[in-house]
Protein backbone atom coordinates (compact mmCIF):
# COMPACT_ATOMS: atom_id res chain seq x y z
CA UNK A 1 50.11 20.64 98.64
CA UNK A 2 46.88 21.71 97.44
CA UNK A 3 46.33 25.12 95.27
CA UNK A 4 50.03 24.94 94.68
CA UNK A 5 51.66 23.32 91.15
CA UNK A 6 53.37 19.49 92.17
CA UNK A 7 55.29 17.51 90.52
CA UNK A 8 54.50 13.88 91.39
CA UNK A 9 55.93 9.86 90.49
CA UNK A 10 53.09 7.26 90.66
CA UNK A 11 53.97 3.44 90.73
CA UNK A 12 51.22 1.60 88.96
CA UNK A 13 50.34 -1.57 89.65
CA UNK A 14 52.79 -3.33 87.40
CA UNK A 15 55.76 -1.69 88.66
CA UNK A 16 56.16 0.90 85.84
CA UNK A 17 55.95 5.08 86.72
CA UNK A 18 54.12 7.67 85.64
CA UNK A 19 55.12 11.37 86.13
CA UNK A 20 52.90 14.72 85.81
CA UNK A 21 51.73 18.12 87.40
CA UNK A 22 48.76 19.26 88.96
CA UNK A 23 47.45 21.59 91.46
CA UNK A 24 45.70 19.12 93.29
CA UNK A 25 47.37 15.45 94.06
CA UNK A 26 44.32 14.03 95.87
CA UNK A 27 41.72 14.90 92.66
CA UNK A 28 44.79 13.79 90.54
CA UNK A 29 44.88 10.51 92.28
CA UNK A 30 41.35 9.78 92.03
CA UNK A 31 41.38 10.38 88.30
CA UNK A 32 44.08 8.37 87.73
CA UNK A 33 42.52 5.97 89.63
CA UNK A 34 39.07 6.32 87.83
CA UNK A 35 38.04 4.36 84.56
CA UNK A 36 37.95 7.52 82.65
CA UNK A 37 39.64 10.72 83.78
CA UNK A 38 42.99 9.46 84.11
CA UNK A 39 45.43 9.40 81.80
CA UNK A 40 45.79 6.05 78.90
CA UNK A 41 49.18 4.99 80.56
CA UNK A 42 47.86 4.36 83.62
CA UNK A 43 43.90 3.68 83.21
CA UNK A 44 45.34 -0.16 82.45
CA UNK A 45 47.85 -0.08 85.14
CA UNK A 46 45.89 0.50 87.91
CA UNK A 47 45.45 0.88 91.10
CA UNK A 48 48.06 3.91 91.22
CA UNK A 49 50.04 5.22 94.20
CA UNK A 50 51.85 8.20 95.15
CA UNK A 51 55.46 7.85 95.53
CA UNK A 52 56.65 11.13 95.37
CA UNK A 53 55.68 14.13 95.27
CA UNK A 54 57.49 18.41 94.73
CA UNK A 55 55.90 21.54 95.36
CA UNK A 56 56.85 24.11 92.65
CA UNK A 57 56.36 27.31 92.43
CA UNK A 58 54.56 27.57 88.91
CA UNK A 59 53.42 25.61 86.45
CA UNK A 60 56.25 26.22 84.47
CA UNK A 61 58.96 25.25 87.26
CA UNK A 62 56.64 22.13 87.55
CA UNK A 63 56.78 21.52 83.53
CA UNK A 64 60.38 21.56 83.80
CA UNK A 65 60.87 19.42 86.35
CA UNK A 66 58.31 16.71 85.20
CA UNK A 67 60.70 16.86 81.79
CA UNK A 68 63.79 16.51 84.17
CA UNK A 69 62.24 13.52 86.00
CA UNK A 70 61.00 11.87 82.79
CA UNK A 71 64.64 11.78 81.44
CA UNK A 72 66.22 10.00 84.77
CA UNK A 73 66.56 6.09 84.49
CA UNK A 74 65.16 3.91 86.31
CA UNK A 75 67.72 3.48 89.03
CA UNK A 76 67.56 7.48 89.48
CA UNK A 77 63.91 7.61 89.74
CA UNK A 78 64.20 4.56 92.40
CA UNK A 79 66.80 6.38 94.14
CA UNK A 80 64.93 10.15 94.05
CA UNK A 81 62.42 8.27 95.14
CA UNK A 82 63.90 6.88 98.43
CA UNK A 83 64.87 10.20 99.37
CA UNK A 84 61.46 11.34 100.23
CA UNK A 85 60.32 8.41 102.16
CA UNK A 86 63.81 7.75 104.34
């Protein structure tokens, strides 16, 4: 969704995640993806992928449920995860 505020999971290339918000995924990708407009975590973990992805209605909602999906294990983020692409 573009304009609105997502919540989104990448998988970096060594198998780790990394969770934020933005307003537009694609631009978020590509800086993410870029040598120096994404963020430290994943600027040596690269490439990046989208894995999931959660319109929210503000950028509050999305705050919250960034902070909600940083808390899950690893086996919860796998299996949130899975939801979205079965």
């Amino acid at each position: 969704m573009e304009g609105g505020w997502t919540v989104y999971i990448l998988r970096c290339a060594d198998g780790t995640y990394y969770s934020g918000v933005t307003t537009n995924i694609t631009r978020r990708l590509q800086e993410h993806n870029s040598a120096t407009l994404g963020a430290k975590y994943t600027r040596s973990r690269q490439p990046v992928s989208v894995v999931y992805q959660e319109s929210c209605a503000s950028r509050s909602d999305a705050q919250v449920r960034e902070a909600a999906i940083k808390s899950l294990t690893r086996g919860k983020k796998d299996a949130l995860i899975r939801t979205q692409t079965s």
